[in-house]
Each structure stands twice: as C-alpha cells, then as structure tokens.
PDBML (XML) file of the C-alpha atoms, coordinates in Angstrom:
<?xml version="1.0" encoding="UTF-8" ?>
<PDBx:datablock datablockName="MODEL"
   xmlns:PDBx="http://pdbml.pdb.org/schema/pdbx-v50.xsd"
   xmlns:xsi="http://www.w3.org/2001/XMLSchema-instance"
   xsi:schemaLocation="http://pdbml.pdb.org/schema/pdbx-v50.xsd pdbx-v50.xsd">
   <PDBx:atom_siteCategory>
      <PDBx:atom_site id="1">
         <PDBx:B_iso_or_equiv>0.00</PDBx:B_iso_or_equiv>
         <PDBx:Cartn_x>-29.216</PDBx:Cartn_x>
         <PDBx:Cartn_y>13.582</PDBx:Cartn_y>
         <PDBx:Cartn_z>-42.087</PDBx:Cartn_z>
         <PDBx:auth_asym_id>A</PDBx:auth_asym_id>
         <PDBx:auth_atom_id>CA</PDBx:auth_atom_id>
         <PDBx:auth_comp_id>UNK</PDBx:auth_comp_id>
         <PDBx:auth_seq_id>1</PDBx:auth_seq_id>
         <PDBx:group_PDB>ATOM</PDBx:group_PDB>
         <PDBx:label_alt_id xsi:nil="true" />
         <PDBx:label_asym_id>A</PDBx:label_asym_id>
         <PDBx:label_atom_id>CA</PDBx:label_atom_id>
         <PDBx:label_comp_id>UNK</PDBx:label_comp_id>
         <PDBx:label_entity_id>1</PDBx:label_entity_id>
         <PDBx:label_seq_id>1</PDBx:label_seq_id>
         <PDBx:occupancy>1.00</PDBx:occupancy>
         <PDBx:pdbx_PDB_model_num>1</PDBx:pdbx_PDB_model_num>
         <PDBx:type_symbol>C</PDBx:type_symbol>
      </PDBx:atom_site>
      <PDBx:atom_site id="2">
         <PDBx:B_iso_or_equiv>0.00</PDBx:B_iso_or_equiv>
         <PDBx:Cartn_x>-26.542</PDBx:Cartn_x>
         <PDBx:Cartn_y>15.283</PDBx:Cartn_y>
         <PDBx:Cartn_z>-40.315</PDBx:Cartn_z>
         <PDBx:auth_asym_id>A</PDBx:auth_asym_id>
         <PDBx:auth_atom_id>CA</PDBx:auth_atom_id>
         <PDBx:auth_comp_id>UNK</PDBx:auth_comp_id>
         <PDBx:auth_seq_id>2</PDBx:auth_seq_id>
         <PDBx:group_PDB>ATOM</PDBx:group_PDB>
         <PDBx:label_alt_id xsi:nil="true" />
         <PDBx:label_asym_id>A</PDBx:label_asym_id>
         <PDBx:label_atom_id>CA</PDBx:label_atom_id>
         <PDBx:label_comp_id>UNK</PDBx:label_comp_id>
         <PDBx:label_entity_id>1</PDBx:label_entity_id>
         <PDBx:label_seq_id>2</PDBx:label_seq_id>
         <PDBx:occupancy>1.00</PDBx:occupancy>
         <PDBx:pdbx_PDB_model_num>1</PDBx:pdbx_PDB_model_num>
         <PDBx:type_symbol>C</PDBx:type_symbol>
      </PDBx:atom_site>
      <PDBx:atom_site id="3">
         <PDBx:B_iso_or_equiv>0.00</PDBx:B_iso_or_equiv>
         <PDBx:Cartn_x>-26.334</PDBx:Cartn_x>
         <PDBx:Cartn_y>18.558</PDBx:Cartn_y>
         <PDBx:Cartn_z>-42.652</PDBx:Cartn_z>
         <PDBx:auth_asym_id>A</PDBx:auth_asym_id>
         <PDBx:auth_atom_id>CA</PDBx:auth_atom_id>
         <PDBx:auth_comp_id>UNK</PDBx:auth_comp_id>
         <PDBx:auth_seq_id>3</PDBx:auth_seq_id>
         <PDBx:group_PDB>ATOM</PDBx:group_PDB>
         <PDBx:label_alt_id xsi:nil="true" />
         <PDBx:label_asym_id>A</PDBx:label_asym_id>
         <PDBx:label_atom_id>CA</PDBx:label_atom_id>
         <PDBx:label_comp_id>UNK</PDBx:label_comp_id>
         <PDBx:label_entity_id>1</PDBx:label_entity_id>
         <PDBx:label_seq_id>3</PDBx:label_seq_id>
         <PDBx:occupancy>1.00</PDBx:occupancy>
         <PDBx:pdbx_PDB_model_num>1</PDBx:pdbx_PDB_model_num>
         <PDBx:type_symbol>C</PDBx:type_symbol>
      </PDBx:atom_site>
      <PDBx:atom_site id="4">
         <PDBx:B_iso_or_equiv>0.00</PDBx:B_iso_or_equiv>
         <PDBx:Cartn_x>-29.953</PDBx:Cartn_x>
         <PDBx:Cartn_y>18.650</PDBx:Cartn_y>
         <PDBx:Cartn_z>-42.599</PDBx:Cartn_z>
         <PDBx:auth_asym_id>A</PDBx:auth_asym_id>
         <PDBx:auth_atom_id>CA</PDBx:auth_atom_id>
         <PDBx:auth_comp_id>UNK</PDBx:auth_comp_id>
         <PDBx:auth_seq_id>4</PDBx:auth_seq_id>
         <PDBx:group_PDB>ATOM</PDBx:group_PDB>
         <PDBx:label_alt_id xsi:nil="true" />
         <PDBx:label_asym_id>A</PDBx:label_asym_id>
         <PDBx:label_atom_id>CA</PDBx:label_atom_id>
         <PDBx:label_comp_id>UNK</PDBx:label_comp_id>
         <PDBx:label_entity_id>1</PDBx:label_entity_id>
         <PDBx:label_seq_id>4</PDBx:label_seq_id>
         <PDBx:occupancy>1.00</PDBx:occupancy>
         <PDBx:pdbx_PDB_model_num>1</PDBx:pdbx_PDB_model_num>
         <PDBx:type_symbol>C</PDBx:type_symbol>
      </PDBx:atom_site>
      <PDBx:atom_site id="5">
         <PDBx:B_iso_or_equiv>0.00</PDBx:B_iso_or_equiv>
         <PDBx:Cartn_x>-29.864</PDBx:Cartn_x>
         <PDBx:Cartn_y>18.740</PDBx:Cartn_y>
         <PDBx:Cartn_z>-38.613</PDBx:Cartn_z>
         <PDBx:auth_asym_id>A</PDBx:auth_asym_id>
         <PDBx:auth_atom_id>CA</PDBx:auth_atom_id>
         <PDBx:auth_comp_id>UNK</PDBx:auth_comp_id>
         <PDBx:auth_seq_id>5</PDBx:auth_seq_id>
         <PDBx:group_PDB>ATOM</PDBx:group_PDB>
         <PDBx:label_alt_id xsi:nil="true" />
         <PDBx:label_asym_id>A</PDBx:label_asym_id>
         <PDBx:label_atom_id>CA</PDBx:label_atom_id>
         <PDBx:label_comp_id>UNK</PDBx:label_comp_id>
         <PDBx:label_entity_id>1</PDBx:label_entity_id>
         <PDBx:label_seq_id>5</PDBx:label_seq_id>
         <PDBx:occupancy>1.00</PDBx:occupancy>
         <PDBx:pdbx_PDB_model_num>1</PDBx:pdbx_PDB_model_num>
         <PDBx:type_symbol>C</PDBx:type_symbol>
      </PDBx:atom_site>
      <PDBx:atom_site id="6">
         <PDBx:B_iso_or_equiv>0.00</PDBx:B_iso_or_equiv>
         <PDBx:Cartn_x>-27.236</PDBx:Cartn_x>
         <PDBx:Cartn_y>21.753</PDBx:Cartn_y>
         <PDBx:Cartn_z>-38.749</PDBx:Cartn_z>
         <PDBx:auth_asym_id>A</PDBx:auth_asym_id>
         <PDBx:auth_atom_id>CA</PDBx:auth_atom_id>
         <PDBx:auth_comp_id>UNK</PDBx:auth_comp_id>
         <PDBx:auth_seq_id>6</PDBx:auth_seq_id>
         <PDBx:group_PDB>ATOM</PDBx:group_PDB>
         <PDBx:label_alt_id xsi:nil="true" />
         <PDBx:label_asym_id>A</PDBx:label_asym_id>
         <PDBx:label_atom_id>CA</PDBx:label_atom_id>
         <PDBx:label_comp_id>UNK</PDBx:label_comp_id>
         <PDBx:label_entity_id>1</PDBx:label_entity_id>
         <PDBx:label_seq_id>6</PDBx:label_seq_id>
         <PDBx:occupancy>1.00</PDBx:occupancy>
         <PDBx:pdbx_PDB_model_num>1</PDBx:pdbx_PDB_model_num>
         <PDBx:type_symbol>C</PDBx:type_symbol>
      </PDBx:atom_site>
      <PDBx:atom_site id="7">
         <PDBx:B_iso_or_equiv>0.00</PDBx:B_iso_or_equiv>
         <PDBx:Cartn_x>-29.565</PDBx:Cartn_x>
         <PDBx:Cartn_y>23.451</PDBx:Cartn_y>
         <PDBx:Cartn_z>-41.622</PDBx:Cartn_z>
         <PDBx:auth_asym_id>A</PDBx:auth_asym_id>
         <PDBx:auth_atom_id>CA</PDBx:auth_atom_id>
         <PDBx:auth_comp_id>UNK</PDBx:auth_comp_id>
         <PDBx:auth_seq_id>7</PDBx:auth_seq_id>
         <PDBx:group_PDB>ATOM</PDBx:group_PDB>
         <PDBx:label_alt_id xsi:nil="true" />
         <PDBx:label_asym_id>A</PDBx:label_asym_id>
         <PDBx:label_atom_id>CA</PDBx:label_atom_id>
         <PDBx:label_comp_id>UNK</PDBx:label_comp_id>
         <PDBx:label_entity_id>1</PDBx:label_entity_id>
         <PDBx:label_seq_id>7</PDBx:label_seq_id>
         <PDBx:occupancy>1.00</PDBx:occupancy>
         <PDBx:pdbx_PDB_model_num>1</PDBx:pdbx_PDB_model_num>
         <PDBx:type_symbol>C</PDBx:type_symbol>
      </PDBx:atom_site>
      <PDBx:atom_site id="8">
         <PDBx:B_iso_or_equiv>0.00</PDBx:B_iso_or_equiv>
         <PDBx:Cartn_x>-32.216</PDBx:Cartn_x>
         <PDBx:Cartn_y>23.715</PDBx:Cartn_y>
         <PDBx:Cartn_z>-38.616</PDBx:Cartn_z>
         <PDBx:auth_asym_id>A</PDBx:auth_asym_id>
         <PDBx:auth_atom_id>CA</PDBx:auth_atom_id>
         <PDBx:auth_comp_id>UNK</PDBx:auth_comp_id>
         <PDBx:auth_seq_id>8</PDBx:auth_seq_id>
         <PDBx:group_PDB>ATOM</PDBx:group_PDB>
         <PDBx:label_alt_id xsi:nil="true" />
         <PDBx:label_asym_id>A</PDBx:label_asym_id>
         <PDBx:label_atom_id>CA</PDBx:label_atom_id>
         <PDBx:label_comp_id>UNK</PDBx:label_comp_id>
         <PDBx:label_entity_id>1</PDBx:label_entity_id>
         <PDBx:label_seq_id>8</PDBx:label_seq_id>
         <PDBx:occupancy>1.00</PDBx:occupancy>
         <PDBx:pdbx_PDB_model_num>1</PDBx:pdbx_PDB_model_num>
         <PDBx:type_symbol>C</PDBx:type_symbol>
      </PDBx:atom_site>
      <PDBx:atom_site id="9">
         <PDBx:B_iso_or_equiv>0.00</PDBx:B_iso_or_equiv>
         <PDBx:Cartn_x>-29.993</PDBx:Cartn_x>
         <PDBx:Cartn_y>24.821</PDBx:Cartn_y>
         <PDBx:Cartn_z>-35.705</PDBx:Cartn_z>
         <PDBx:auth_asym_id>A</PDBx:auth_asym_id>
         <PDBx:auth_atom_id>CA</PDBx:auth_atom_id>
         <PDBx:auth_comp_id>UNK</PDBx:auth_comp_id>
         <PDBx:auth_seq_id>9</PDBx:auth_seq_id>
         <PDBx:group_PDB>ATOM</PDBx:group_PDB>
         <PDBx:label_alt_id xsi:nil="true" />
         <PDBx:label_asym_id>A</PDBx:label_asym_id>
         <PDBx:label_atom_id>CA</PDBx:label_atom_id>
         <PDBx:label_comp_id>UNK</PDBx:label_comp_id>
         <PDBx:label_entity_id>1</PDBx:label_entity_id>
         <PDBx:label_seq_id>9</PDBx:label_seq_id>
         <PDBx:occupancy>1.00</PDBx:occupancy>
         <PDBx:pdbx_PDB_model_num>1</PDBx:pdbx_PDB_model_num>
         <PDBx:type_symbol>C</PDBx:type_symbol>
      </PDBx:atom_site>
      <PDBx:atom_site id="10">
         <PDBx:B_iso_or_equiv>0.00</PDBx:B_iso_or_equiv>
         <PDBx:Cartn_x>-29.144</PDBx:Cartn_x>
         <PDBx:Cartn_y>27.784</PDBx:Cartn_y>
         <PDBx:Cartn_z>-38.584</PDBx:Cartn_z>
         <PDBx:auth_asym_id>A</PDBx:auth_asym_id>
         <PDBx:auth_atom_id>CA</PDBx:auth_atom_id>
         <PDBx:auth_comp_id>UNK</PDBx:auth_comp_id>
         <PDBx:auth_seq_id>10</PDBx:auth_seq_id>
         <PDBx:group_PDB>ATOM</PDBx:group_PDB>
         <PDBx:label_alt_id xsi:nil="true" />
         <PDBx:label_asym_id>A</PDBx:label_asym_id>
         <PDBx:label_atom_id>CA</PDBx:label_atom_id>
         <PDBx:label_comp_id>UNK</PDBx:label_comp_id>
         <PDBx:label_entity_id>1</PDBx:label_entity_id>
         <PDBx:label_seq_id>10</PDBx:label_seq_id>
         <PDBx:occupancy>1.00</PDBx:occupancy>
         <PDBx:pdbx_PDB_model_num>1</PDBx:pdbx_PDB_model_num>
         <PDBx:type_symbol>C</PDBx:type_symbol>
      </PDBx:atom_site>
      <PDBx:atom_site id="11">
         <PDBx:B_iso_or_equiv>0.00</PDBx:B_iso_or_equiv>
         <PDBx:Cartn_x>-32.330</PDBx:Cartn_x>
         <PDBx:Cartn_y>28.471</PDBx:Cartn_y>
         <PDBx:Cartn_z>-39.850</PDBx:Cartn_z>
         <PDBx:auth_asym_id>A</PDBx:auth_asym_id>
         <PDBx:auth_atom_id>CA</PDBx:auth_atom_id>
         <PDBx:auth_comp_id>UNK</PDBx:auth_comp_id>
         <PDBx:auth_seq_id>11</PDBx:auth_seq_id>
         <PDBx:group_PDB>ATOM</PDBx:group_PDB>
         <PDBx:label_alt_id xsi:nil="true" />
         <PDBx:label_asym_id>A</PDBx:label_asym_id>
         <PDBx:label_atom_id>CA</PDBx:label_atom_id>
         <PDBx:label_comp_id>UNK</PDBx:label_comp_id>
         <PDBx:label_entity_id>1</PDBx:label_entity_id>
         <PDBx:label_seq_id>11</PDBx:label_seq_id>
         <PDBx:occupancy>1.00</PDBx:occupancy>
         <PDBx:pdbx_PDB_model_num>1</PDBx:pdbx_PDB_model_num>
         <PDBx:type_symbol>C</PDBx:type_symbol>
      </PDBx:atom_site>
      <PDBx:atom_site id="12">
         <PDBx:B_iso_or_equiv>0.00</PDBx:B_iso_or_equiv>
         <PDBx:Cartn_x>-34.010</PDBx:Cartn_x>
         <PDBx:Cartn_y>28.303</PDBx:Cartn_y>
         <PDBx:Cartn_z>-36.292</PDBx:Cartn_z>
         <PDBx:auth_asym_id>A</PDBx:auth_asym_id>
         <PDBx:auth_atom_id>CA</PDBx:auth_atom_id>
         <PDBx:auth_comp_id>UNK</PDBx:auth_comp_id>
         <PDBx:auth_seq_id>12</PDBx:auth_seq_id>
         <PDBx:group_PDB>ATOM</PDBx:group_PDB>
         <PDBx:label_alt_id xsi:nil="true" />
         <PDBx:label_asym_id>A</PDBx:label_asym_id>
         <PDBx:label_atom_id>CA</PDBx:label_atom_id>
         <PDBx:label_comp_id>UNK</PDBx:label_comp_id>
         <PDBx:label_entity_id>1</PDBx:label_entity_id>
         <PDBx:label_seq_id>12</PDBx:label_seq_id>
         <PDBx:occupancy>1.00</PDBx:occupancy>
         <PDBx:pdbx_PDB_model_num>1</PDBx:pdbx_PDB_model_num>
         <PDBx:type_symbol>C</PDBx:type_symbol>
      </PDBx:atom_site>
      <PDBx:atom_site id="13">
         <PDBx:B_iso_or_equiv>0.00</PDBx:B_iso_or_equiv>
         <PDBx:Cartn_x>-32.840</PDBx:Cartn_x>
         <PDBx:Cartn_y>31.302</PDBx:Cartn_y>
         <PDBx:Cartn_z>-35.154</PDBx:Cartn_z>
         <PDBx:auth_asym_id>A</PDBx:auth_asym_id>
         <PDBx:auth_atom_id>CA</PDBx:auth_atom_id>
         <PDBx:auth_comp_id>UNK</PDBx:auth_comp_id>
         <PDBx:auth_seq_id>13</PDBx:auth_seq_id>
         <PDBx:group_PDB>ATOM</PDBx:group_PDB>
         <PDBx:label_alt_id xsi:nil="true" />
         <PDBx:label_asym_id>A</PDBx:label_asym_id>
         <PDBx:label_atom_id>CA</PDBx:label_atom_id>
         <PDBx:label_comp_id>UNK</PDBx:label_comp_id>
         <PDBx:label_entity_id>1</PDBx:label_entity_id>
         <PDBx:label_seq_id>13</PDBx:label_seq_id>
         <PDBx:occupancy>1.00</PDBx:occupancy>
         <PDBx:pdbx_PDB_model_num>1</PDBx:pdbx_PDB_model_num>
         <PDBx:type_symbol>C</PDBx:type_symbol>
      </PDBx:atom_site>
      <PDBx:atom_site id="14">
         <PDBx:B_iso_or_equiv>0.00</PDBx:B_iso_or_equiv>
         <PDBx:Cartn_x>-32.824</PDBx:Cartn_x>
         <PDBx:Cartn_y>33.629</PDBx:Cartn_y>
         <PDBx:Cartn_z>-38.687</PDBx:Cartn_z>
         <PDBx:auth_asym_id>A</PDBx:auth_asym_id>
         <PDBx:auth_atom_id>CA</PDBx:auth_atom_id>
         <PDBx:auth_comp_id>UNK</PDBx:auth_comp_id>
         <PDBx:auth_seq_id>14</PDBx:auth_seq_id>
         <PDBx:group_PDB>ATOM</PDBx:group_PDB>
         <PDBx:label_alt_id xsi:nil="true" />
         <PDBx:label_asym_id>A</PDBx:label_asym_id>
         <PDBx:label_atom_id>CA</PDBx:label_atom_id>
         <PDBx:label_comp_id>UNK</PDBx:label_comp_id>
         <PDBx:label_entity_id>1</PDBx:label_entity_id>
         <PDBx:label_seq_id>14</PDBx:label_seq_id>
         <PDBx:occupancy>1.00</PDBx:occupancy>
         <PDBx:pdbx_PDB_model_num>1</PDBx:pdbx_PDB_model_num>
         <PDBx:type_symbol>C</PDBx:type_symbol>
      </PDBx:atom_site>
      <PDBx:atom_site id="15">
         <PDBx:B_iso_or_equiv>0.00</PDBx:B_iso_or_equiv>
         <PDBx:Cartn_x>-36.990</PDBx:Cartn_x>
         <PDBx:Cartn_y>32.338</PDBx:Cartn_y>
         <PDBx:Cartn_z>-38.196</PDBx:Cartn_z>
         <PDBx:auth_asym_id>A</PDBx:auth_asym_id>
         <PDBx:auth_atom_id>CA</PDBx:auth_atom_id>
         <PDBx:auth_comp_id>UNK</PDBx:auth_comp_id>
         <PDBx:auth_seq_id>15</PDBx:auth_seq_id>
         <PDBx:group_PDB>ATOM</PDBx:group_PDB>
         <PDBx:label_alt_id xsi:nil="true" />
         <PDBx:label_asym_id>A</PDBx:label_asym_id>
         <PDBx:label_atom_id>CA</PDBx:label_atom_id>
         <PDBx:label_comp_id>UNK</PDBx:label_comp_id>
         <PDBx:label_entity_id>1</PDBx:label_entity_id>
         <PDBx:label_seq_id>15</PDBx:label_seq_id>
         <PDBx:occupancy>1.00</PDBx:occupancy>
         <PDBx:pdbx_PDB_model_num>1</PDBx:pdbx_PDB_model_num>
         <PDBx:type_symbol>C</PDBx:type_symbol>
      </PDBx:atom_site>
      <PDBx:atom_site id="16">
         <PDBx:B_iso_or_equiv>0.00</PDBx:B_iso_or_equiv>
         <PDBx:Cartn_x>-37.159</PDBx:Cartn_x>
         <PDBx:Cartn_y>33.713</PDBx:Cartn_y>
         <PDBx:Cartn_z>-34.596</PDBx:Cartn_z>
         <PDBx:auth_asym_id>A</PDBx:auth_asym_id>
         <PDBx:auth_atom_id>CA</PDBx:auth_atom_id>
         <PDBx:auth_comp_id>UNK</PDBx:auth_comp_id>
         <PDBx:auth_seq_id>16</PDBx:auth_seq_id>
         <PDBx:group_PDB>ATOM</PDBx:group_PDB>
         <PDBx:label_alt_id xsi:nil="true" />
         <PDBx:label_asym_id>A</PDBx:label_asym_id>
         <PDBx:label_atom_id>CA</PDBx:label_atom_id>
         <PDBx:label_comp_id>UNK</PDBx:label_comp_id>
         <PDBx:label_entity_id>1</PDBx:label_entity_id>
         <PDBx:label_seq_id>16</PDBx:label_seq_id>
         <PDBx:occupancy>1.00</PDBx:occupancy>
         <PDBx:pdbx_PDB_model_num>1</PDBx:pdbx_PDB_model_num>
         <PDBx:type_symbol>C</PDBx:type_symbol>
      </PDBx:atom_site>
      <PDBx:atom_site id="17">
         <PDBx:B_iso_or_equiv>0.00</PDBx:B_iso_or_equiv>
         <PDBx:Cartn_x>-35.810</PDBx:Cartn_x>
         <PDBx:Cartn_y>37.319</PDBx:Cartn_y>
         <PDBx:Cartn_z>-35.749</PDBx:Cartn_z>
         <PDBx:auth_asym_id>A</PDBx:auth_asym_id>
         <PDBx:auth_atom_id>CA</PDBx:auth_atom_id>
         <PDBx:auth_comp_id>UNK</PDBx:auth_comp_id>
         <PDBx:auth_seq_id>17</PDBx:auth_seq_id>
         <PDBx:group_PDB>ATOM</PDBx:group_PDB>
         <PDBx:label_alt_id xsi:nil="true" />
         <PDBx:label_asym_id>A</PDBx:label_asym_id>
         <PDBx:label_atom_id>CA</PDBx:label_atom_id>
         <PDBx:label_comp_id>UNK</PDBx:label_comp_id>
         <PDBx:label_entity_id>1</PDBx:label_entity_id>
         <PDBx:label_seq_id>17</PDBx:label_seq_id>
         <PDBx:occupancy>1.00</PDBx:occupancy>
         <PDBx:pdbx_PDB_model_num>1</PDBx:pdbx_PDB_model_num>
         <PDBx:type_symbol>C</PDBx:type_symbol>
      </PDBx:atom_site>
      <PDBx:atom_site id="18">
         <PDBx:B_iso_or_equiv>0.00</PDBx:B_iso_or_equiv>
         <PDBx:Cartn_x>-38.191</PDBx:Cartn_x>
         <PDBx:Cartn_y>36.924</PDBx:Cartn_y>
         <PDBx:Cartn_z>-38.565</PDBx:Cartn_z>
         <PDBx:auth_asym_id>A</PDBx:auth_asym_id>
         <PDBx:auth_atom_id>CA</PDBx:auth_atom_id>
         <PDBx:auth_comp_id>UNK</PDBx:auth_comp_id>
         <PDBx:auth_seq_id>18</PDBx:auth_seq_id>
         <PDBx:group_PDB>ATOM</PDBx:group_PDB>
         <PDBx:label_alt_id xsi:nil="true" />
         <PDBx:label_asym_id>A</PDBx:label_asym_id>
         <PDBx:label_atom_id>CA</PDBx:label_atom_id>
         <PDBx:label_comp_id>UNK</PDBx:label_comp_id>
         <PDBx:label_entity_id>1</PDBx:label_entity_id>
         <PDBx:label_seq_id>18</PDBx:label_seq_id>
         <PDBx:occupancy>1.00</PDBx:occupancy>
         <PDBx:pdbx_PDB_model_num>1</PDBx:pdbx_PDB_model_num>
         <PDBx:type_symbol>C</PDBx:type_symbol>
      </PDBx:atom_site>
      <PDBx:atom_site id="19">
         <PDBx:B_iso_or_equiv>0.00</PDBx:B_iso_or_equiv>
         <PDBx:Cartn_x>-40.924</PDBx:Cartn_x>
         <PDBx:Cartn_y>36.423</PDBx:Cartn_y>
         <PDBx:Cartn_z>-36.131</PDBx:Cartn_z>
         <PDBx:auth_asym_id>A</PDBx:auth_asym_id>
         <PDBx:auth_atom_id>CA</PDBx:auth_atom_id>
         <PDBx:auth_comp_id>UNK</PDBx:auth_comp_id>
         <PDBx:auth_seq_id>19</PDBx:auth_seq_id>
         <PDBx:group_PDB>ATOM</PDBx:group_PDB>
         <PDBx:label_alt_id xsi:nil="true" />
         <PDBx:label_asym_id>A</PDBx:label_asym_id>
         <PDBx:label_atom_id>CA</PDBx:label_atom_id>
         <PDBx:label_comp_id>UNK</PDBx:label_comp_id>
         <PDBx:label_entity_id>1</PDBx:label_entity_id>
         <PDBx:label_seq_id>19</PDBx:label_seq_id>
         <PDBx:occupancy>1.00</PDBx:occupancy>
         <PDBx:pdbx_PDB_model_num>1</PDBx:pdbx_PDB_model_num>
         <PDBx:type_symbol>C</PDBx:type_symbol>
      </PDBx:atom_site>
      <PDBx:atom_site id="20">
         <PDBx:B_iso_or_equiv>0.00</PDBx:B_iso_or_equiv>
         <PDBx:Cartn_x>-39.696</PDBx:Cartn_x>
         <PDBx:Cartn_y>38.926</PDBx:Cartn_y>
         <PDBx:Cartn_z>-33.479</PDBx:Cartn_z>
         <PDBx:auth_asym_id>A</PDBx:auth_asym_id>
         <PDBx:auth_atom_id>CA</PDBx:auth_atom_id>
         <PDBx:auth_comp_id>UNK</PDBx:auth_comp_id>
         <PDBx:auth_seq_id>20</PDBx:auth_seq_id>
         <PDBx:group_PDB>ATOM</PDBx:group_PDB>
         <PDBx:label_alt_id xsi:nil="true" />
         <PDBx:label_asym_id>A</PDBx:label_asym_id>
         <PDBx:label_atom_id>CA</PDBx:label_atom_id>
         <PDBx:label_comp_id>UNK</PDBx:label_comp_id>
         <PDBx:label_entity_id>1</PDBx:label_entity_id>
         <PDBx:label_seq_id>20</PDBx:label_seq_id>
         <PDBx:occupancy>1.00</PDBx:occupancy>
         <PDBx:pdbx_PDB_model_num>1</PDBx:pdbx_PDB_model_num>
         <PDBx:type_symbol>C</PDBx:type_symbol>
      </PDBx:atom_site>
      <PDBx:atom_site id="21">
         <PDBx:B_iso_or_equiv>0.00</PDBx:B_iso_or_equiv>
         <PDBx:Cartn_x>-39.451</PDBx:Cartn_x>
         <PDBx:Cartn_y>42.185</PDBx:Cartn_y>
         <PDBx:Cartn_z>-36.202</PDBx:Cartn_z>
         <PDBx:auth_asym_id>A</PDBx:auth_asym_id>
         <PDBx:auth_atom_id>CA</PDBx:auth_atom_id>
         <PDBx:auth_comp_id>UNK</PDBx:auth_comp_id>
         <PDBx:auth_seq_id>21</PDBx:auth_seq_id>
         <PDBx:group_PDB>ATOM</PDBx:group_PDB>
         <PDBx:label_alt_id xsi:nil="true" />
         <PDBx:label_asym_id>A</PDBx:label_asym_id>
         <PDBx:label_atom_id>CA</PDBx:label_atom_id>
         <PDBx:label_comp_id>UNK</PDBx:label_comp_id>
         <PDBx:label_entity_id>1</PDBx:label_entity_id>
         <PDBx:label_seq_id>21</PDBx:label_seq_id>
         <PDBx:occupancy>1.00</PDBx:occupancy>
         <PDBx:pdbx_PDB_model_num>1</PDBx:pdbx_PDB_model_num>
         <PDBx:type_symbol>C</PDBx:type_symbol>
      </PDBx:atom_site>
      <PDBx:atom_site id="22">
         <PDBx:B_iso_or_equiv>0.00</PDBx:B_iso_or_equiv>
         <PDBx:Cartn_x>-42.918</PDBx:Cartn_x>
         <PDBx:Cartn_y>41.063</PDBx:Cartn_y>
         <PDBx:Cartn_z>-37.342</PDBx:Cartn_z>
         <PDBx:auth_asym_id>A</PDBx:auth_asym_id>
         <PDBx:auth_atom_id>CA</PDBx:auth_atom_id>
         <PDBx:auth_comp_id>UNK</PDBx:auth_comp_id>
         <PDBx:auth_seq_id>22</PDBx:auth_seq_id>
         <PDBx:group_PDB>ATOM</PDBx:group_PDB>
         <PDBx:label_alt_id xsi:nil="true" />
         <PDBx:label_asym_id>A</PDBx:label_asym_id>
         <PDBx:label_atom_id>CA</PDBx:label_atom_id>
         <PDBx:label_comp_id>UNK</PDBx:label_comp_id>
         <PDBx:label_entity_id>1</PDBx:label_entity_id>
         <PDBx:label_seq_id>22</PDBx:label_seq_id>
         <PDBx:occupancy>1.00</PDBx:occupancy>
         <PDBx:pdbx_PDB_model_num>1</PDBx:pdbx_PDB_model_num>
         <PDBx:type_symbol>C</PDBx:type_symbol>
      </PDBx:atom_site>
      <PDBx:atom_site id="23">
         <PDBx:B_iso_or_equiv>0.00</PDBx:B_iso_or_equiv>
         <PDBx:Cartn_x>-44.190</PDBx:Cartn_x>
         <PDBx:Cartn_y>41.114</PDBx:Cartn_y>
         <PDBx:Cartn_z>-33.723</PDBx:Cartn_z>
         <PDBx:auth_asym_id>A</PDBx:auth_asym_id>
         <PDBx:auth_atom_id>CA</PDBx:auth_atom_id>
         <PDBx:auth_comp_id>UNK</PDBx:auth_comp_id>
         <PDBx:auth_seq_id>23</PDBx:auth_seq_id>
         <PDBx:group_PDB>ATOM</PDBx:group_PDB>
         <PDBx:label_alt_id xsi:nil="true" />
         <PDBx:label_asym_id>A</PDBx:label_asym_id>
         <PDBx:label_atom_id>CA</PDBx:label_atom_id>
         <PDBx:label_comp_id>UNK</PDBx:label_comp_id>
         <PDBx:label_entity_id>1</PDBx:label_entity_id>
         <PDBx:label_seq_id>23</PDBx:label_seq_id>
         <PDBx:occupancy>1.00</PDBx:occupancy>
         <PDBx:pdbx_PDB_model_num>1</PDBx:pdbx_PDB_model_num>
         <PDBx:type_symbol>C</PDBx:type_symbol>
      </PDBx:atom_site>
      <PDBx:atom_site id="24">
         <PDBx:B_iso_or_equiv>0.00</PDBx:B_iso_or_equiv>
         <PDBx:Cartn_x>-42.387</PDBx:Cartn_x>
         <PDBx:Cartn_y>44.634</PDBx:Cartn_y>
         <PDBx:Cartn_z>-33.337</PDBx:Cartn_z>
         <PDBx:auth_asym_id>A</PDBx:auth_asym_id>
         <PDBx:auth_atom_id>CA</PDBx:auth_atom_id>
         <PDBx:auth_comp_id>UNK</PDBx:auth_comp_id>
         <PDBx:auth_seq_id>24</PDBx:auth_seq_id>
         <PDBx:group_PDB>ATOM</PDBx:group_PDB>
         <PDBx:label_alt_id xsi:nil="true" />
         <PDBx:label_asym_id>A</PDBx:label_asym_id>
         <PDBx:label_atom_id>CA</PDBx:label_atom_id>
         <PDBx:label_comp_id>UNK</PDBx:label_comp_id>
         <PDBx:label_entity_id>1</PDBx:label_entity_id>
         <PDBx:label_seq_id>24</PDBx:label_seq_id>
         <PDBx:occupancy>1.00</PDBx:occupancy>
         <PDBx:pdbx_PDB_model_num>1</PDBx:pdbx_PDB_model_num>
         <PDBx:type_symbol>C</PDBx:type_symbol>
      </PDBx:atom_site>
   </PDBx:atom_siteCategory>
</PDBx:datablock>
C-alpha cells in the first residue's frame, strides 16, 4: 500500500538513530 511504503521510508531512519544512541 502506498502509505504503508512511505510509513517505512519514515520509520527507517527514526530506527537507525534508535540503534545508533544504543550502540553509543
């Protein structure tokens, strides 16, 4: 669905900050 496909490209990079302040 196309507002689930813009949901990702959103969410993808909130979840690499997530990862990269858990790494720090």
């Amino acid at each position: 669905r196309a507002g689930v496909h813009l949901a990702m490209l959103v969410l993808g990079p909130l979840v690499v900050v997530l990862g990269v302040i858990m790494v720090y």
